[in-house]
ModelCIF file with pLDDT and N, C-alpha, C, O atoms, coordinates in Angstrom:
data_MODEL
#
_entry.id   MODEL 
#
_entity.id                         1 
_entity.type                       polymer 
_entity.pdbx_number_of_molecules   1 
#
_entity_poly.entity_id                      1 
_entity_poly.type                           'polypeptide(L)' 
_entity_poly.nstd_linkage                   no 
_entity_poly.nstd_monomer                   no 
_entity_poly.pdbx_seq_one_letter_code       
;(UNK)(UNK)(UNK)(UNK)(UNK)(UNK)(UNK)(UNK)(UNK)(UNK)(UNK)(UNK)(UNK)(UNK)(UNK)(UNK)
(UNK)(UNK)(UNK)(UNK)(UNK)(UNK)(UNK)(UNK)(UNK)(UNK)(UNK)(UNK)(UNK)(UNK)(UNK)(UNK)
(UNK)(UNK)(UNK)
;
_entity_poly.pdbx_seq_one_letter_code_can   XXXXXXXXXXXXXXXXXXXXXXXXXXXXXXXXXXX 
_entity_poly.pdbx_strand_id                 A 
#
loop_
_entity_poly_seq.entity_id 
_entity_poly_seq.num 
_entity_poly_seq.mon_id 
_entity_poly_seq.hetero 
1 1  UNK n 
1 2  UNK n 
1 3  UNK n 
1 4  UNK n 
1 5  UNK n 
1 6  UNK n 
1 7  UNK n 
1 8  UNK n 
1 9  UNK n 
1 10 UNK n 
1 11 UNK n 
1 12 UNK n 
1 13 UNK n 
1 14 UNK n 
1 15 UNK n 
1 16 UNK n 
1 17 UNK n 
1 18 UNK n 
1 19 UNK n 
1 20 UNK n 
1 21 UNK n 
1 22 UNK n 
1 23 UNK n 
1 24 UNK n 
1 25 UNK n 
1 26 UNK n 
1 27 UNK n 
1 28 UNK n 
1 29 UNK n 
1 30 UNK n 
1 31 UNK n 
1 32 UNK n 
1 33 UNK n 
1 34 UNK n 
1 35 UNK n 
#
_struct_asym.id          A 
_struct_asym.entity_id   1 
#
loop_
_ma_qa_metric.id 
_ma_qa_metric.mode 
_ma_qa_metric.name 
_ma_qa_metric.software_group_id 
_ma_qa_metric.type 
1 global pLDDT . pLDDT 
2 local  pLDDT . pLDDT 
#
_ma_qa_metric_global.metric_id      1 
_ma_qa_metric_global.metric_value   94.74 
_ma_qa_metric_global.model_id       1 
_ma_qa_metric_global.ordinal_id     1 
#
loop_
_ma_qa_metric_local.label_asym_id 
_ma_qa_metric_local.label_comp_id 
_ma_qa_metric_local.label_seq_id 
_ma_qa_metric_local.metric_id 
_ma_qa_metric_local.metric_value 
_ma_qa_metric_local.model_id 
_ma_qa_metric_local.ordinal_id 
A UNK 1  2 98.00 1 1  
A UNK 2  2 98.00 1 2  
A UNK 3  2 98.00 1 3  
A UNK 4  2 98.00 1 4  
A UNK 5  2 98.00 1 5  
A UNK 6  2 98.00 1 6  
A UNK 7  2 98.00 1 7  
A UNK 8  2 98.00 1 8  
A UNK 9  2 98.00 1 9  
A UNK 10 2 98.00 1 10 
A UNK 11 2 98.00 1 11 
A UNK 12 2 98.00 1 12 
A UNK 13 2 97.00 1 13 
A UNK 14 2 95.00 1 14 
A UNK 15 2 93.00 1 15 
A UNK 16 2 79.00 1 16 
A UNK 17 2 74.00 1 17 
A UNK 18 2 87.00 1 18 
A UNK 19 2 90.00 1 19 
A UNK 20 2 87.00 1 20 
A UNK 21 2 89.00 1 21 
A UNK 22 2 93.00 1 22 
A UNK 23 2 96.00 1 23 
A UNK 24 2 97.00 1 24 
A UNK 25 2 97.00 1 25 
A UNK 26 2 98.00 1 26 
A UNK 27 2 98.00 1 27 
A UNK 28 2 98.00 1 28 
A UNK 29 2 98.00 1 29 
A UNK 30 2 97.00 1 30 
A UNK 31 2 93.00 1 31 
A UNK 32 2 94.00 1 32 
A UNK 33 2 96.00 1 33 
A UNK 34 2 97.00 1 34 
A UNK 35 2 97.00 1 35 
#
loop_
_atom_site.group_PDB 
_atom_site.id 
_atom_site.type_symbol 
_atom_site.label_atom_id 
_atom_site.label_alt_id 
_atom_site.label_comp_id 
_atom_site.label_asym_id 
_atom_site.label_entity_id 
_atom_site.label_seq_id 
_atom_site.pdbx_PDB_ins_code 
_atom_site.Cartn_x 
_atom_site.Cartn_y 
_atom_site.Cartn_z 
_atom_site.occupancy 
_atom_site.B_iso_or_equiv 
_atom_site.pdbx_formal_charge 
_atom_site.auth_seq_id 
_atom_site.auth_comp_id 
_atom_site.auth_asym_id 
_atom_site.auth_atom_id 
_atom_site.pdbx_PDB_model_num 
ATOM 1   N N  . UNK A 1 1  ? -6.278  -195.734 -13.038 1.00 98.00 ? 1  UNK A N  1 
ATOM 2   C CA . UNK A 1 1  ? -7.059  -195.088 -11.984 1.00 98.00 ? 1  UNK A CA 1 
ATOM 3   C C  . UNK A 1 1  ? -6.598  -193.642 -11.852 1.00 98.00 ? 1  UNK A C  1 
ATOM 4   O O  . UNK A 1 1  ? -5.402  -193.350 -11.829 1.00 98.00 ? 1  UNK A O  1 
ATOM 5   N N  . UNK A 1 2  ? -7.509  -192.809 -11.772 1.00 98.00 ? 2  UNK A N  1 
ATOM 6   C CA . UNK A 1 2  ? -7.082  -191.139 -11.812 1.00 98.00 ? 2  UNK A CA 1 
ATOM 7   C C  . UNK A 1 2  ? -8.388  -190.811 -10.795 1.00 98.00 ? 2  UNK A C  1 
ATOM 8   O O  . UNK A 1 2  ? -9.418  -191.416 -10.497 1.00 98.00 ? 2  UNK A O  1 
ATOM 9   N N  . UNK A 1 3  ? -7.740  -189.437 -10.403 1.00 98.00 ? 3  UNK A N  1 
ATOM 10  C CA . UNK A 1 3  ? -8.650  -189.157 -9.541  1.00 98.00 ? 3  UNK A CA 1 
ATOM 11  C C  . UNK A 1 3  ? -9.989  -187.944 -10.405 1.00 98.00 ? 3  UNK A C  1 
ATOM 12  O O  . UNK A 1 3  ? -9.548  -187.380 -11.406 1.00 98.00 ? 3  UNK A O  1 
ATOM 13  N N  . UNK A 1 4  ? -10.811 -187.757 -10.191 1.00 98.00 ? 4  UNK A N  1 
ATOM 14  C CA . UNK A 1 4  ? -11.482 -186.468 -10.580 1.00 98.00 ? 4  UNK A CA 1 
ATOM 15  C C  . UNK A 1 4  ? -11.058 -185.279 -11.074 1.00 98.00 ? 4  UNK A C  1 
ATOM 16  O O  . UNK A 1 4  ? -10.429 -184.602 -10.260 1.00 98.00 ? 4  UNK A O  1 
ATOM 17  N N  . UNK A 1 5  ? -11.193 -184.857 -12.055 1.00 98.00 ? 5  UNK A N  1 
ATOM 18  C CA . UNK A 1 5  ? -10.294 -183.323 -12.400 1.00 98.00 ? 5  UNK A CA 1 
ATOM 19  C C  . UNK A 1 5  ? -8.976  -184.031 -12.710 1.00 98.00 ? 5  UNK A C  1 
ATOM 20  O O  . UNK A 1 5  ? -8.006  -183.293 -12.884 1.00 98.00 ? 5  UNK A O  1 
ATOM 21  N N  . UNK A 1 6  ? -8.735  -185.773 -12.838 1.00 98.00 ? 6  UNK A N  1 
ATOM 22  C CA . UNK A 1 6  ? -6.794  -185.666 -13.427 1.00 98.00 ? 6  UNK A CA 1 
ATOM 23  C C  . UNK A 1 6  ? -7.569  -185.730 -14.825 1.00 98.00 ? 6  UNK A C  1 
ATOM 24  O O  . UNK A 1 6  ? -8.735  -185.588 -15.193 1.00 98.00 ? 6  UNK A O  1 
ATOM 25  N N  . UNK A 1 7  ? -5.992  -186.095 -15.588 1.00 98.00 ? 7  UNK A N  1 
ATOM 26  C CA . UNK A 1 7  ? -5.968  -186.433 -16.919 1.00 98.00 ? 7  UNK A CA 1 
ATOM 27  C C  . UNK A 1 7  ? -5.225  -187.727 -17.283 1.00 98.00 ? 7  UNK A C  1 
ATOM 28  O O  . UNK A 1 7  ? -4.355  -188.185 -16.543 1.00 98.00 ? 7  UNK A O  1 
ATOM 29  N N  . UNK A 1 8  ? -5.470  -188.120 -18.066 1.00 98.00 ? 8  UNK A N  1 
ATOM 30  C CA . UNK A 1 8  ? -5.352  -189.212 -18.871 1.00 98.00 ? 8  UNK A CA 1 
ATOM 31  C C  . UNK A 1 8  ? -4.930  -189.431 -20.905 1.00 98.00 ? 8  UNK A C  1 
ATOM 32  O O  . UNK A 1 8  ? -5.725  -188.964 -21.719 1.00 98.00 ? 8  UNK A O  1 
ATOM 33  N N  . UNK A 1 9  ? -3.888  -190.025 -21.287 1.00 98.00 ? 9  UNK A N  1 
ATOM 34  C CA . UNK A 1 9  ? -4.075  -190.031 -22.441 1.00 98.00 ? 9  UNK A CA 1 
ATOM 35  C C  . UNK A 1 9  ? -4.189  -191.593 -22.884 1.00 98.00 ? 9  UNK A C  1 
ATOM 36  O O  . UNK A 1 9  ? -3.415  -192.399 -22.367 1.00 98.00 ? 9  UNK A O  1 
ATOM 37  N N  . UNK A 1 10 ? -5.242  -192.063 -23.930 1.00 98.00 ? 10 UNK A N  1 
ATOM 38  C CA . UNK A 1 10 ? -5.211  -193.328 -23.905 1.00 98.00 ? 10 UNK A CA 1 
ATOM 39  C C  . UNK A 1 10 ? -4.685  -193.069 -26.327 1.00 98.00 ? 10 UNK A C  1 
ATOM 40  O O  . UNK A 1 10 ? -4.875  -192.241 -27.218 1.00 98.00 ? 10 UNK A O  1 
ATOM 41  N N  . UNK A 1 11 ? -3.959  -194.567 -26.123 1.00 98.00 ? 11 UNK A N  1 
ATOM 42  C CA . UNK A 1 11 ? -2.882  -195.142 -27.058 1.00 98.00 ? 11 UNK A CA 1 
ATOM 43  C C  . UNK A 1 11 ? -3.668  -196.033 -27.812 1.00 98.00 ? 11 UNK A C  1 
ATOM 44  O O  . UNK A 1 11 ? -4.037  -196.968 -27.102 1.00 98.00 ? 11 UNK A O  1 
ATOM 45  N N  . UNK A 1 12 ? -4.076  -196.111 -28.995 1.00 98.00 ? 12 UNK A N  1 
ATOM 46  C CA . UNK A 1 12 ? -4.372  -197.330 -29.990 1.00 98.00 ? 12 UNK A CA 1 
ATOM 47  C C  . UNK A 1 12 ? -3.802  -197.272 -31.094 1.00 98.00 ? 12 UNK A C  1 
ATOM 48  O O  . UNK A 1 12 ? -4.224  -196.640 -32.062 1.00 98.00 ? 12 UNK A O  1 
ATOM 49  N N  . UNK A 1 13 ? -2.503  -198.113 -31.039 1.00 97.00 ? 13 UNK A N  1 
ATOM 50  C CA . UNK A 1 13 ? -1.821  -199.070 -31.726 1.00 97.00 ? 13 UNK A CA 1 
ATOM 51  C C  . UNK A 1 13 ? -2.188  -199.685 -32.793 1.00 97.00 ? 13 UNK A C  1 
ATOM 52  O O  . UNK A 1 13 ? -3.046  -200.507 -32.470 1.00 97.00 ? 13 UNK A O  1 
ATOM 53  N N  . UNK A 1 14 ? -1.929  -199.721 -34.186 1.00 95.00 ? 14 UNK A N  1 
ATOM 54  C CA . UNK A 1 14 ? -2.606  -200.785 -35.138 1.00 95.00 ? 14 UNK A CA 1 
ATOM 55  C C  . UNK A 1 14 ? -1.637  -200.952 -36.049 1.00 95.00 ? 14 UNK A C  1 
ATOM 56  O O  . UNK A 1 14 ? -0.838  -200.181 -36.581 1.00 95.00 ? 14 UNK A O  1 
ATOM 57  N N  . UNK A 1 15 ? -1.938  -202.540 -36.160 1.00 93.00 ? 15 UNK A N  1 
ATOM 58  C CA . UNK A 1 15 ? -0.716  -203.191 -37.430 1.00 93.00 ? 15 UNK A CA 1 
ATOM 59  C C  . UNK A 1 15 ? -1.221  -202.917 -38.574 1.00 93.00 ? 15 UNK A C  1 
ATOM 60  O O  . UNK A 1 15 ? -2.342  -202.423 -38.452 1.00 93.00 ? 15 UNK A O  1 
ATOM 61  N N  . UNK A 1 16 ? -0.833  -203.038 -39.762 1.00 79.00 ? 16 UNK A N  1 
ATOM 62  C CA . UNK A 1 16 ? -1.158  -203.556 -40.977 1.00 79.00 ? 16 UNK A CA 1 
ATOM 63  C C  . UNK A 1 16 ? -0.518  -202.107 -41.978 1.00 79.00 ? 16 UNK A C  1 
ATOM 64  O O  . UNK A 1 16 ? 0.293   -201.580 -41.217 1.00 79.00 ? 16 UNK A O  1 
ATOM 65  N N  . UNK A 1 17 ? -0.535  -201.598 -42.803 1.00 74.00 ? 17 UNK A N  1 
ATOM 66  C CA . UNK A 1 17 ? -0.437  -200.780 -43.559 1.00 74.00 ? 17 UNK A CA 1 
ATOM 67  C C  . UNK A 1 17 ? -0.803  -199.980 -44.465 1.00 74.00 ? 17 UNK A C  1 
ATOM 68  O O  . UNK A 1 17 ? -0.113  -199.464 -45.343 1.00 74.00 ? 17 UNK A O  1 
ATOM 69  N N  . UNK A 1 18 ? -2.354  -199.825 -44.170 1.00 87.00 ? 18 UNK A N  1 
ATOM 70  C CA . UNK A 1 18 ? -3.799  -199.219 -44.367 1.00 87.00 ? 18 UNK A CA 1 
ATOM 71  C C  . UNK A 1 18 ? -4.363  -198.274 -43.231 1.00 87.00 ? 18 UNK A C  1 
ATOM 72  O O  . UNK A 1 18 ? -5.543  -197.959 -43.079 1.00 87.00 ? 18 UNK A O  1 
ATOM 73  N N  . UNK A 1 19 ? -3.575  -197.993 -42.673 1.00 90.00 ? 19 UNK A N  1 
ATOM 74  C CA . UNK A 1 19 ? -4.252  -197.508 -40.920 1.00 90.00 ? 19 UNK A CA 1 
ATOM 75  C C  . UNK A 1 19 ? -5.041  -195.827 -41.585 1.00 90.00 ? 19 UNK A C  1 
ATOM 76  O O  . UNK A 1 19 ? -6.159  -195.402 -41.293 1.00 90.00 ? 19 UNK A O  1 
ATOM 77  N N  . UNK A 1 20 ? -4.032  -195.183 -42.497 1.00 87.00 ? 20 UNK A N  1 
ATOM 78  C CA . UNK A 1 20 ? -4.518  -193.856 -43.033 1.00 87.00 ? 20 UNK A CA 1 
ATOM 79  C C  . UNK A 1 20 ? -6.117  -194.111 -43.437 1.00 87.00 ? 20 UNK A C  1 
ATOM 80  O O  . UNK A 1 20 ? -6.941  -193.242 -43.152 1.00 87.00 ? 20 UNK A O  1 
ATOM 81  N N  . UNK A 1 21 ? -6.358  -194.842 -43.840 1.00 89.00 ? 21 UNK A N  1 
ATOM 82  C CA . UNK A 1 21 ? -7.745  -194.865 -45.058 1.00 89.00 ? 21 UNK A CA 1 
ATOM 83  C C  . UNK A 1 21 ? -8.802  -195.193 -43.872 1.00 89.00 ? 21 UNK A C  1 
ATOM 84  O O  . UNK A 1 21 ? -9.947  -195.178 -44.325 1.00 89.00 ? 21 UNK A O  1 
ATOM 85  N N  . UNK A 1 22 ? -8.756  -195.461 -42.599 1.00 93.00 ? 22 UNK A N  1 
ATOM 86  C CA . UNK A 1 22 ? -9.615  -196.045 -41.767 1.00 93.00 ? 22 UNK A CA 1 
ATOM 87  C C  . UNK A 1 22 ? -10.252 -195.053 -41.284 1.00 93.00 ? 22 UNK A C  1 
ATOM 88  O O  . UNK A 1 22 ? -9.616  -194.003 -41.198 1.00 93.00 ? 22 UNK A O  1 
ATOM 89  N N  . UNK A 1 23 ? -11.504 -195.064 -40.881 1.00 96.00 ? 23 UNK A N  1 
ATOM 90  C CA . UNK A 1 23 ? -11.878 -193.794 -39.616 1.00 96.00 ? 23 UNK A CA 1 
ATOM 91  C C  . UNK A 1 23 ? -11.703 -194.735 -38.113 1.00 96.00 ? 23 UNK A C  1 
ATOM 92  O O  . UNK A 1 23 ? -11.862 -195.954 -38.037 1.00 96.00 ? 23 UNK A O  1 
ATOM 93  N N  . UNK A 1 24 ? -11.443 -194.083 -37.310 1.00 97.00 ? 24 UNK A N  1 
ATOM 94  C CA . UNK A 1 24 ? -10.955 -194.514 -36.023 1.00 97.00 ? 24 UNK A CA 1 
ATOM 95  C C  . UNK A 1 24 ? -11.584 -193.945 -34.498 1.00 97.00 ? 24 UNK A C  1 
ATOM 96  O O  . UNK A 1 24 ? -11.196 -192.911 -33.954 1.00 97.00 ? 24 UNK A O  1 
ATOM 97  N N  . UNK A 1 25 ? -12.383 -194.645 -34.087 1.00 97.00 ? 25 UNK A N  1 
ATOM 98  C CA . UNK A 1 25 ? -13.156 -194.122 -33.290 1.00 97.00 ? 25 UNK A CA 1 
ATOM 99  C C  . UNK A 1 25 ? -12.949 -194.678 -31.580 1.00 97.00 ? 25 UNK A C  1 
ATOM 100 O O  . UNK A 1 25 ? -12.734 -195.860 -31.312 1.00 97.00 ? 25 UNK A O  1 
ATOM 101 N N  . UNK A 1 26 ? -13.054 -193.644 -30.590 1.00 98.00 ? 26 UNK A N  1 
ATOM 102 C CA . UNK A 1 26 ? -13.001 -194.217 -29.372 1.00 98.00 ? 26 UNK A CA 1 
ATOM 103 C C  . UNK A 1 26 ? -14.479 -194.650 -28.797 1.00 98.00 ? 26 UNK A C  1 
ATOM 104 O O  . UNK A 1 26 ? -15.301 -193.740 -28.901 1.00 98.00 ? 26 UNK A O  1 
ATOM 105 N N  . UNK A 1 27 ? -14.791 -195.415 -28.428 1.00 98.00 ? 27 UNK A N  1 
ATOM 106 C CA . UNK A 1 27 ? -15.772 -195.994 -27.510 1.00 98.00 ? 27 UNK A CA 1 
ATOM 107 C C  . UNK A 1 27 ? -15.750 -196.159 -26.455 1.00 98.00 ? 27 UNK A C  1 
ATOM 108 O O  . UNK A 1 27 ? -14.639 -196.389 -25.977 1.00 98.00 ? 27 UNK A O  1 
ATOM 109 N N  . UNK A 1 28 ? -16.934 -196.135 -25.531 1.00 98.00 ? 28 UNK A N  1 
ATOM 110 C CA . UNK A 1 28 ? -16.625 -196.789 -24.166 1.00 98.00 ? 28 UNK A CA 1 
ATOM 111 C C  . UNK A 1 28 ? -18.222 -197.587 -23.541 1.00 98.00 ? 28 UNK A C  1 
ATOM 112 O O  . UNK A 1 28 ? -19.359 -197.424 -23.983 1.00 98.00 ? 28 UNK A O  1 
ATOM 113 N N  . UNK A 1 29 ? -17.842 -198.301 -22.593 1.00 98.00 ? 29 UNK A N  1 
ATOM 114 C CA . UNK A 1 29 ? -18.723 -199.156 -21.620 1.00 98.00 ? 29 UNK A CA 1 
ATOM 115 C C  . UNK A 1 29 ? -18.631 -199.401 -20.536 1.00 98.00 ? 29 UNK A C  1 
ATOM 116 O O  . UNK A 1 29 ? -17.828 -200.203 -20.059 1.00 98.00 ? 29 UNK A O  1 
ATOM 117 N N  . UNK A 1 30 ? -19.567 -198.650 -19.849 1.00 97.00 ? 30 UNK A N  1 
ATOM 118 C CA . UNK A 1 30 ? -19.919 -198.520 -18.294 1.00 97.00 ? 30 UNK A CA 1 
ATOM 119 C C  . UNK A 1 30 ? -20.506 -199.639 -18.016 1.00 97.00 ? 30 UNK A C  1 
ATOM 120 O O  . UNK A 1 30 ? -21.306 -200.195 -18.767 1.00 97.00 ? 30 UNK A O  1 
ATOM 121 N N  . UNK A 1 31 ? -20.074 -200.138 -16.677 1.00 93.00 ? 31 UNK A N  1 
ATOM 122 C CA . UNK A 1 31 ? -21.069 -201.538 -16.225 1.00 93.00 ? 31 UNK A CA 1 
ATOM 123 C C  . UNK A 1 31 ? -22.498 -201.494 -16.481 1.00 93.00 ? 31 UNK A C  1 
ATOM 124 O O  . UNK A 1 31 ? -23.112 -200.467 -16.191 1.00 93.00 ? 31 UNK A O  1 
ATOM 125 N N  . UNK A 1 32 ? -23.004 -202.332 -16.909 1.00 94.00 ? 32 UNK A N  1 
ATOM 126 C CA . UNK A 1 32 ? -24.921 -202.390 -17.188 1.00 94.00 ? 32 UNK A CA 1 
ATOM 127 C C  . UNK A 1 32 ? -24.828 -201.755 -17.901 1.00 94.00 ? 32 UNK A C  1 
ATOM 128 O O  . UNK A 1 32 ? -25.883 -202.012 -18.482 1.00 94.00 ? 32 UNK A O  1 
ATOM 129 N N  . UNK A 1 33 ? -24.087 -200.478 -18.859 1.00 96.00 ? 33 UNK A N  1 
ATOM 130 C CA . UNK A 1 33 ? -24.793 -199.377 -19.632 1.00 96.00 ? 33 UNK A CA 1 
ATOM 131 C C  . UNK A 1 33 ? -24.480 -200.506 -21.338 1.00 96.00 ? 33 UNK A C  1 
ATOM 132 O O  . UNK A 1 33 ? -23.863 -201.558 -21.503 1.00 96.00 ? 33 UNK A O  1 
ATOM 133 N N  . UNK A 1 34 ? -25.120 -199.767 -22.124 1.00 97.00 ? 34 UNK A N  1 
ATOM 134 C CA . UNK A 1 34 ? -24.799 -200.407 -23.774 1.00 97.00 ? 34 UNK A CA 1 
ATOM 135 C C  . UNK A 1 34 ? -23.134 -199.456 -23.630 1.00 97.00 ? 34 UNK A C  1 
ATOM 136 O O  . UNK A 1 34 ? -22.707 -198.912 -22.611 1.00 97.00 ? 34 UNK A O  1 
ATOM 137 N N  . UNK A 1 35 ? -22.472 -199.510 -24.992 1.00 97.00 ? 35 UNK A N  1 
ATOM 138 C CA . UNK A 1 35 ? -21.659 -199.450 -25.575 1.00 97.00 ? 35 UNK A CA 1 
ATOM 139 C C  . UNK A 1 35 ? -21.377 -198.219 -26.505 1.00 97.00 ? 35 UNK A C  1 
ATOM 140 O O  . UNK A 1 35 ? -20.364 -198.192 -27.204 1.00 97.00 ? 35 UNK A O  1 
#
């Protein structure tokens, strides 16, 4: 929870030992909205 005007940094973590070769994308989903 942040207020308006804060900041935030968000973290994704991944196992395996291929992570370089991947493209890596953030997403998001608002209640009722698509994805």
């Amino acid at each position: 929870l942040v207020q308006p005007g804060g900041s935030l940094r968000l973290s994704c973590a991944a196992s395996g030992s291929r992570f370089s070769i991947y493209a890596m994308g953030w997403y998001r989903q608002a209640p009722e909205k698509q994805r």
